[in-house]
Protein backbone atom coordinates (compact mmCIF):
# COMPACT_ATOMS: atom_id res chain seq x y z
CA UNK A 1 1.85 22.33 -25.72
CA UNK A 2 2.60 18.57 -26.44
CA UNK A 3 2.37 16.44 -23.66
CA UNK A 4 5.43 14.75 -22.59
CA UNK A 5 5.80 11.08 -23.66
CA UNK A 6 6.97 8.40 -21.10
CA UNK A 7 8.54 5.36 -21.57
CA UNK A 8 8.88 2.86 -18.84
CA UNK A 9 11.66 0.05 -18.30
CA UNK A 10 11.48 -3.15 -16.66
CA UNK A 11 14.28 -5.90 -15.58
CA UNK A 12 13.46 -9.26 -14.81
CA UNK A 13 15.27 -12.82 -13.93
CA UNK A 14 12.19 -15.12 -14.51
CA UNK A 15 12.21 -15.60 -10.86
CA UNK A 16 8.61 -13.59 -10.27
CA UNK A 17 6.79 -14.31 -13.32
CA UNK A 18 3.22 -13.75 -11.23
CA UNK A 19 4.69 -10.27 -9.95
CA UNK A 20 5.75 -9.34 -13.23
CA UNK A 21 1.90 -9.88 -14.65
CA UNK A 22 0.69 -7.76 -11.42
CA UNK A 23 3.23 -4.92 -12.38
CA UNK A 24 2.56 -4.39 -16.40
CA UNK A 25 -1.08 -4.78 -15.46
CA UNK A 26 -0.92 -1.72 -13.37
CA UNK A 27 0.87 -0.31 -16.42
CA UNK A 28 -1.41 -0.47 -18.06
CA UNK A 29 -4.20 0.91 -15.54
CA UNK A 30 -2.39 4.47 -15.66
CA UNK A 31 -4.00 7.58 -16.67
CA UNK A 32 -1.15 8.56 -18.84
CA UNK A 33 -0.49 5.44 -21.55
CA UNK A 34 3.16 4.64 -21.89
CA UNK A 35 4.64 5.61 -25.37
CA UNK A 36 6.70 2.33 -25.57
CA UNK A 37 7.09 -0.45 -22.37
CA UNK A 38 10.36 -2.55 -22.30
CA UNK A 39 10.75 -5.61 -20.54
CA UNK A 40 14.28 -6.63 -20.39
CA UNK A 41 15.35 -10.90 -19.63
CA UNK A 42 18.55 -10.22 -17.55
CA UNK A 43 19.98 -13.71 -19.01
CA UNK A 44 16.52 -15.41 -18.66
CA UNK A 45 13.68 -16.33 -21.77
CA UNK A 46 10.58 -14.08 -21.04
CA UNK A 47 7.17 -15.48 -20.86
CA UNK A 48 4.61 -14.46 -22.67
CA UNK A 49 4.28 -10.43 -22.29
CA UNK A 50 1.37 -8.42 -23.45
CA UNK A 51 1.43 -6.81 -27.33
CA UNK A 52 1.95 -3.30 -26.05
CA UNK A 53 5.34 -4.37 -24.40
CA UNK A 54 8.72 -4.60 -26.03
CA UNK A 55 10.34 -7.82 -24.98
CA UNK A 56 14.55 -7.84 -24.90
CA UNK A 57 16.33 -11.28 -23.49
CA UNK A 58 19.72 -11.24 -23.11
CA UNK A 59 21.88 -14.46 -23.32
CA UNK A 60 23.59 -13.27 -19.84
CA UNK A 61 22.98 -11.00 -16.57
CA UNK A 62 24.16 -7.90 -16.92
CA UNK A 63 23.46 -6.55 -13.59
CA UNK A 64 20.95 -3.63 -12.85
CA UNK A 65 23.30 -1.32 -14.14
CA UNK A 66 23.78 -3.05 -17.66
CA UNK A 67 20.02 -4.46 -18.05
CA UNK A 68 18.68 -0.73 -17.34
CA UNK A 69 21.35 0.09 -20.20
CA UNK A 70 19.81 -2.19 -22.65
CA UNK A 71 16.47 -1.15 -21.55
CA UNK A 72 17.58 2.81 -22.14
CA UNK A 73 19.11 2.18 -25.78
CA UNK A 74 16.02 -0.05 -26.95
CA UNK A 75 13.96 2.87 -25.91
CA UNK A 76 16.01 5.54 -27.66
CA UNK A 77 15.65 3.48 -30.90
CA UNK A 78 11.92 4.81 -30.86
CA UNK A 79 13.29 7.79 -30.35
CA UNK A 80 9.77 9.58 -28.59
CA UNK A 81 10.39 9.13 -24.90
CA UNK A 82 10.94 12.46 -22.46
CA UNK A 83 10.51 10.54 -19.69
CA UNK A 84 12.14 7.21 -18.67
CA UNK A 85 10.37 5.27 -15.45
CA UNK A 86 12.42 2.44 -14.10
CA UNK A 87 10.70 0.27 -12.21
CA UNK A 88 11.08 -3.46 -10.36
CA UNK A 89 9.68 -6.04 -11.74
CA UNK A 90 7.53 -7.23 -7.98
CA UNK A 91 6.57 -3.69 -7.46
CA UNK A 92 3.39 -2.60 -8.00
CA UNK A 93 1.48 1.05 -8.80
CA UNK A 94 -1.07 1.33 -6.82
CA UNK A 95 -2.23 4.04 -7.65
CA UNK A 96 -3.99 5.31 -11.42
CA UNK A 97 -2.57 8.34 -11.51
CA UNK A 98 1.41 7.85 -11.35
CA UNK A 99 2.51 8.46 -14.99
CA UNK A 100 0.23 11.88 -14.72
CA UNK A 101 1.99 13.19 -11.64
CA UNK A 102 5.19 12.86 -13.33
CA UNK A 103 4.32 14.30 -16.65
CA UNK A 104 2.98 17.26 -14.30
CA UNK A 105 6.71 17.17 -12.48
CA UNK A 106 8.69 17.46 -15.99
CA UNK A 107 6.35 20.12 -17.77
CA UNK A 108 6.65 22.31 -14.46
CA UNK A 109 10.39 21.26 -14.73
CA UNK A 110 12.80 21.20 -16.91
CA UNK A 111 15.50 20.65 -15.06
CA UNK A 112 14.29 18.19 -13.27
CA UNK A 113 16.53 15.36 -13.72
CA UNK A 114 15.41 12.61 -11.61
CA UNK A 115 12.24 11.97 -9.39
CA UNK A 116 12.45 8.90 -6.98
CA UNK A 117 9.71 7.08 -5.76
CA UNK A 118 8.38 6.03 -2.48
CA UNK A 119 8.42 2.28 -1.57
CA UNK A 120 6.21 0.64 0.52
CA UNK A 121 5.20 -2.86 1.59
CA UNK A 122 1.72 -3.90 1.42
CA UNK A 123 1.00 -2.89 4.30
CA UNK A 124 2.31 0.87 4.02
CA UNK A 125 5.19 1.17 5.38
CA UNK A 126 8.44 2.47 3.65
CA UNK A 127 11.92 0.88 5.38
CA UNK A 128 14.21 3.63 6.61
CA UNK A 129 16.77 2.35 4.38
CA UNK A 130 14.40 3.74 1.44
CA UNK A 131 14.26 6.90 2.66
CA UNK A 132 17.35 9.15 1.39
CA UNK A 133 17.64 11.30 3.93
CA UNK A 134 20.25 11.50 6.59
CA UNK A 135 18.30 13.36 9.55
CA UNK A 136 14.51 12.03 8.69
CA UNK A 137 12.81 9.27 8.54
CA UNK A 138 9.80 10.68 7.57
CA UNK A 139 8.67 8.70 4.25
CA UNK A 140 6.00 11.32 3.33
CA UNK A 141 8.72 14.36 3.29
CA UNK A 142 9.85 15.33 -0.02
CA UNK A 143 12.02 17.96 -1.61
CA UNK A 144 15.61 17.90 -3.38
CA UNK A 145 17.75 15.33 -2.31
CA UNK A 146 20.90 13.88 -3.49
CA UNK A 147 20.22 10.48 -4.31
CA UNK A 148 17.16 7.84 -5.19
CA UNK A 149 15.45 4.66 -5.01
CA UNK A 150 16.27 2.60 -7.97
CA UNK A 151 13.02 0.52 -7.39
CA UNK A 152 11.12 2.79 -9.02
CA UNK A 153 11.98 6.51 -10.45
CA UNK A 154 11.61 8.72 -13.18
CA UNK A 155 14.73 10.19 -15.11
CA UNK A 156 14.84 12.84 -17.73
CA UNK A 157 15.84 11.75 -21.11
CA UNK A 158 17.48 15.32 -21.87
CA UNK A 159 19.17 14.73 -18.48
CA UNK A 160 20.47 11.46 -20.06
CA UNK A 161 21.77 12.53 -23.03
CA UNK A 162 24.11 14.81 -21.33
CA UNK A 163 25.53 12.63 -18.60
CA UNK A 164 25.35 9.58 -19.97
CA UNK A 165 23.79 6.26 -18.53
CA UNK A 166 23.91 3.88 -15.35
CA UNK A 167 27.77 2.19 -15.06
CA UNK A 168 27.55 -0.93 -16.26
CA UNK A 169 30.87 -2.31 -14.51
CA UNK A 170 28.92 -1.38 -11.44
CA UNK A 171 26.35 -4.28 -11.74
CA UNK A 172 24.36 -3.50 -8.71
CA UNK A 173 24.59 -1.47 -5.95
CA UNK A 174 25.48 2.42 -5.69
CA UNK A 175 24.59 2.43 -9.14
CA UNK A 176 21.60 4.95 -8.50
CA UNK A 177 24.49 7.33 -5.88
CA UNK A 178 27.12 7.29 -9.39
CA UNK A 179 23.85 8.43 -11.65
CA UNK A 180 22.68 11.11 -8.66
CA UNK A 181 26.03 13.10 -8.51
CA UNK A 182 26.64 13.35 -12.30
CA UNK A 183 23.14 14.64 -12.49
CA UNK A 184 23.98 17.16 -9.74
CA UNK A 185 27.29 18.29 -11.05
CA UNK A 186 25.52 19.04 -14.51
CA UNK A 187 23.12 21.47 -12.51
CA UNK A 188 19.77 18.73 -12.44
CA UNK A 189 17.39 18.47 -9.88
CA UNK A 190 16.86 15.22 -8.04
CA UNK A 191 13.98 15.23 -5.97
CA UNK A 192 12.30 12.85 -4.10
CA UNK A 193 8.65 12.93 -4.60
CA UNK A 194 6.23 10.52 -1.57
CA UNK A 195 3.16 11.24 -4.14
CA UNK A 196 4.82 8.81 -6.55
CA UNK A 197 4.47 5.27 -4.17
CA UNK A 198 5.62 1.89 -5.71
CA UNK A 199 4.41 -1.26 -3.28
CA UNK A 200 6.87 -3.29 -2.74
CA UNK A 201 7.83 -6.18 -0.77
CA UNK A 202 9.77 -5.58 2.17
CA UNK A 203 13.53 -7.14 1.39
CA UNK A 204 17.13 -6.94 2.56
CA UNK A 205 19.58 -6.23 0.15
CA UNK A 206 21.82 -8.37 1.78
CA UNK A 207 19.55 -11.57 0.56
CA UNK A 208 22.40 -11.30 -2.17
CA UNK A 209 25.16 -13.56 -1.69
CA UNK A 210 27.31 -11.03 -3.28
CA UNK A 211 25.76 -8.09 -1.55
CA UNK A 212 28.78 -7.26 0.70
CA UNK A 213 31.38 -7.25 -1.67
CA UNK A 214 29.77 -5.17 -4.59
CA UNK A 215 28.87 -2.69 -1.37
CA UNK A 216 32.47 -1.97 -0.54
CA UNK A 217 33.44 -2.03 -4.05
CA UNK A 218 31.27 0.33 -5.89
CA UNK A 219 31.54 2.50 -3.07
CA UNK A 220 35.30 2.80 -3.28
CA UNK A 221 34.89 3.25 -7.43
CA UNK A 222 31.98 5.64 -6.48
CA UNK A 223 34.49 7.49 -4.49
CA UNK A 224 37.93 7.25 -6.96
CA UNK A 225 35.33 8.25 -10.26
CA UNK A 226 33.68 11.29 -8.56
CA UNK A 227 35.17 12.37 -5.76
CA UNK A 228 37.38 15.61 -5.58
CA UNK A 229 40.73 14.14 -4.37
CA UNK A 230 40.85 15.23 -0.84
CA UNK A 231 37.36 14.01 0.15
CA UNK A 232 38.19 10.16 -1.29
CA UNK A 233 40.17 9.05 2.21
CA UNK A 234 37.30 10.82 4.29
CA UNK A 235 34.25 9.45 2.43
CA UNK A 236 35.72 5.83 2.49
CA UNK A 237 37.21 6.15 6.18
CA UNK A 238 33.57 7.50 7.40
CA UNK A 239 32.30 4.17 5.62
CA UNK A 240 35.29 1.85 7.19
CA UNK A 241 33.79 3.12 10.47
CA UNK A 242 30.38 2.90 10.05
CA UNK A 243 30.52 -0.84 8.56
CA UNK A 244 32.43 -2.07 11.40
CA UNK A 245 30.50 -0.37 14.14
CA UNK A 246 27.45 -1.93 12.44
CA UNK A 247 28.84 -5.21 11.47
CA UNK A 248 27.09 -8.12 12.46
CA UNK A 249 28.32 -11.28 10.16
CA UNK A 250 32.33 -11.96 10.04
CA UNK A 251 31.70 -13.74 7.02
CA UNK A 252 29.95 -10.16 5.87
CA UNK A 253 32.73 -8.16 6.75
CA UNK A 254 35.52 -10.52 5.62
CA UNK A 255 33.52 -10.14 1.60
CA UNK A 256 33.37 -6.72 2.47
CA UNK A 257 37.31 -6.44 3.07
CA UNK A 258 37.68 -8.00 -0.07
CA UNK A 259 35.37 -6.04 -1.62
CA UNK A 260 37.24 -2.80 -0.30
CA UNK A 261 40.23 -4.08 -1.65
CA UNK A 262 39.08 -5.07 -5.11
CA UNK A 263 37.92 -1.44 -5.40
CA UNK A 264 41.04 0.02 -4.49
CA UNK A 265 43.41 -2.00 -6.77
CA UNK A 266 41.03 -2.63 -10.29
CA UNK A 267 39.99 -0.28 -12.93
CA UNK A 268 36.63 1.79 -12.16
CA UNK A 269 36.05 3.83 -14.92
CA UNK A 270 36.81 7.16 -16.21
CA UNK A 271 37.68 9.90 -13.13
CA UNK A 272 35.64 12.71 -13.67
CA UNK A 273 35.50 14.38 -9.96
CA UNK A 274 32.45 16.05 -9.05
CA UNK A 275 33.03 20.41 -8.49
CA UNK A 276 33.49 21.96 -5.67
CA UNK A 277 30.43 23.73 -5.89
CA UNK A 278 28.67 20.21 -6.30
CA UNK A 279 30.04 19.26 -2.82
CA UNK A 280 28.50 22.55 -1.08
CA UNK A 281 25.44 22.41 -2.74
CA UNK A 282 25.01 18.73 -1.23
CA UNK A 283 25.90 19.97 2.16
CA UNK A 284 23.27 22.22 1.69
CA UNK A 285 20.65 19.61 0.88
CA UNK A 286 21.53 17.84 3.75
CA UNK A 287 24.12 15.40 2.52
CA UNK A 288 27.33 16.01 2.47
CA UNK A 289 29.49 14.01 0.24
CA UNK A 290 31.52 11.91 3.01
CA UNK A 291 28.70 9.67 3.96
């Protein structure tokens, strides 16, 4: 049997040219060679890249959500990658081996949709914000879960092809949550798998000024776009509650009002709720979908 053919993805805004260099060096270190590497500009010029990498520059910044579009349809051009790895461009594999363990995941599965990475600092230890689990903060416990780490992860091409790619309007934030539940409600597997370990520099995701508004935003269109309707009011009041019990900066929860709002009253895409049987078989792993 053929062996399944990878193809990996990269976004960058020139900001971490020296991290970039680190990253497609460890690349190209893996036991399993890459069929094709993209390196996408999100509105930036790229340096000099190696000859084995596929550089794209776009005039503007598209967002995660856009840039890991353009990334996706260069690759389909070639038109011989199973496997799609996304990964940040000042992360780092540490280990040889990475692209083999997840052409082992996708030949013993074929419904495996997605496999998310663990992420940890150089000095090994994973944030419990990058674990997606609700009752565990155990970083080495894997299994099905019912979202992922958009730092680095794996996702099915086949899987892609039937539900489509990241939301672009999304830009960043919850992007990786939208992508999760379609590949749920089609009857994929998203597991999260601590073998697979992308080091990465520890980081809020509040060090964007526009964190707090995209936050409440995409959440609400995560909630209107796949939702069933009577879970939409308890999903976003569970999140109304949480934010202010946990808010710290007024000037964070005023952009997150406004935020809320903007999601409430603008466009998010076409509604395509998730089943019923989606939302049990989420409770089941763990996460139910109201939080």
């Amino acid at each position: 049997m053929s062996q399944l053919r990878i193809g990996v993805a990269v976004l960058t805004m020139g900001t971490r040219p020296l991290e970039l260099d680190a990253l497609l060096e460890s690349v190209a270190k893996q036991d399993v060679r890459p069929t094709r590497t993209v390196v996408v500009g999100n509105g930036t010029p790229l340096p000099e890249l190696p000859e084995w990498v596929t550089p794209v520059e776009l005039e503007e910044n598209l967002g995660v959500s856009g840039g890991r579009n353009v990334a996706l349809a260069r690759l389909r051009e070639f038109g011989d990658v199973d496997v799609v790895v996304d990964l940040d461009d000042d992360g780092l594999l540490v280990s040889n081996d990475v692209f083999g363990r997840i052409q082992d995941l996708y030949e013993r599965d074929p419904r495996l949709g997605i496999a998310g990475f663990r992420i940890a600092d150089e000095t090994g230890l994973t944030q419990r914000r990058h674990v997606p689990r609700l009752r565990s903060g155990d970083p080495m416990r894997g299994g099905p879960v019912t979202t992922f780490l958009g730092g680095g992860h794996a996702l099915s091409s086949s899987m892609l092809d039937e539900i489509g790619g990241w939301p672009d309007a999304f830009f960043f934030t919850h992007e990786e949550t939208d992508l999760a539940w379609r590949a749920l409600d089609a009857g994929w597997r998203v597991e999260y798998v601590p073998d697979l370990l992308l080091q990465h520099p520890k980081t809020s995701p509040a060090r964007h000024a526009v964190y707090y508004r995209m936050t409440a935003r995409n959440r609400v269109w995560l909630a209107r776009r796949r939702l069933p309707a009577p879970l939409i009011p308890v999903y976003l009041g569970t999140w109304i509650l949480l934010t202010l019990l946990r808010g710290r900066s007024p000037a964070g929860l005023k952009a997150w009002a406004g935020g809320f709002a903007e999601g409430l009253r603008t466009p998010c895409g076409r509604r395509r709720p998730m089943r019923w049987r989606t939302v049990w078989r989420m409770t089941r792993l763990g996460r139910p979908p109201v939080i």
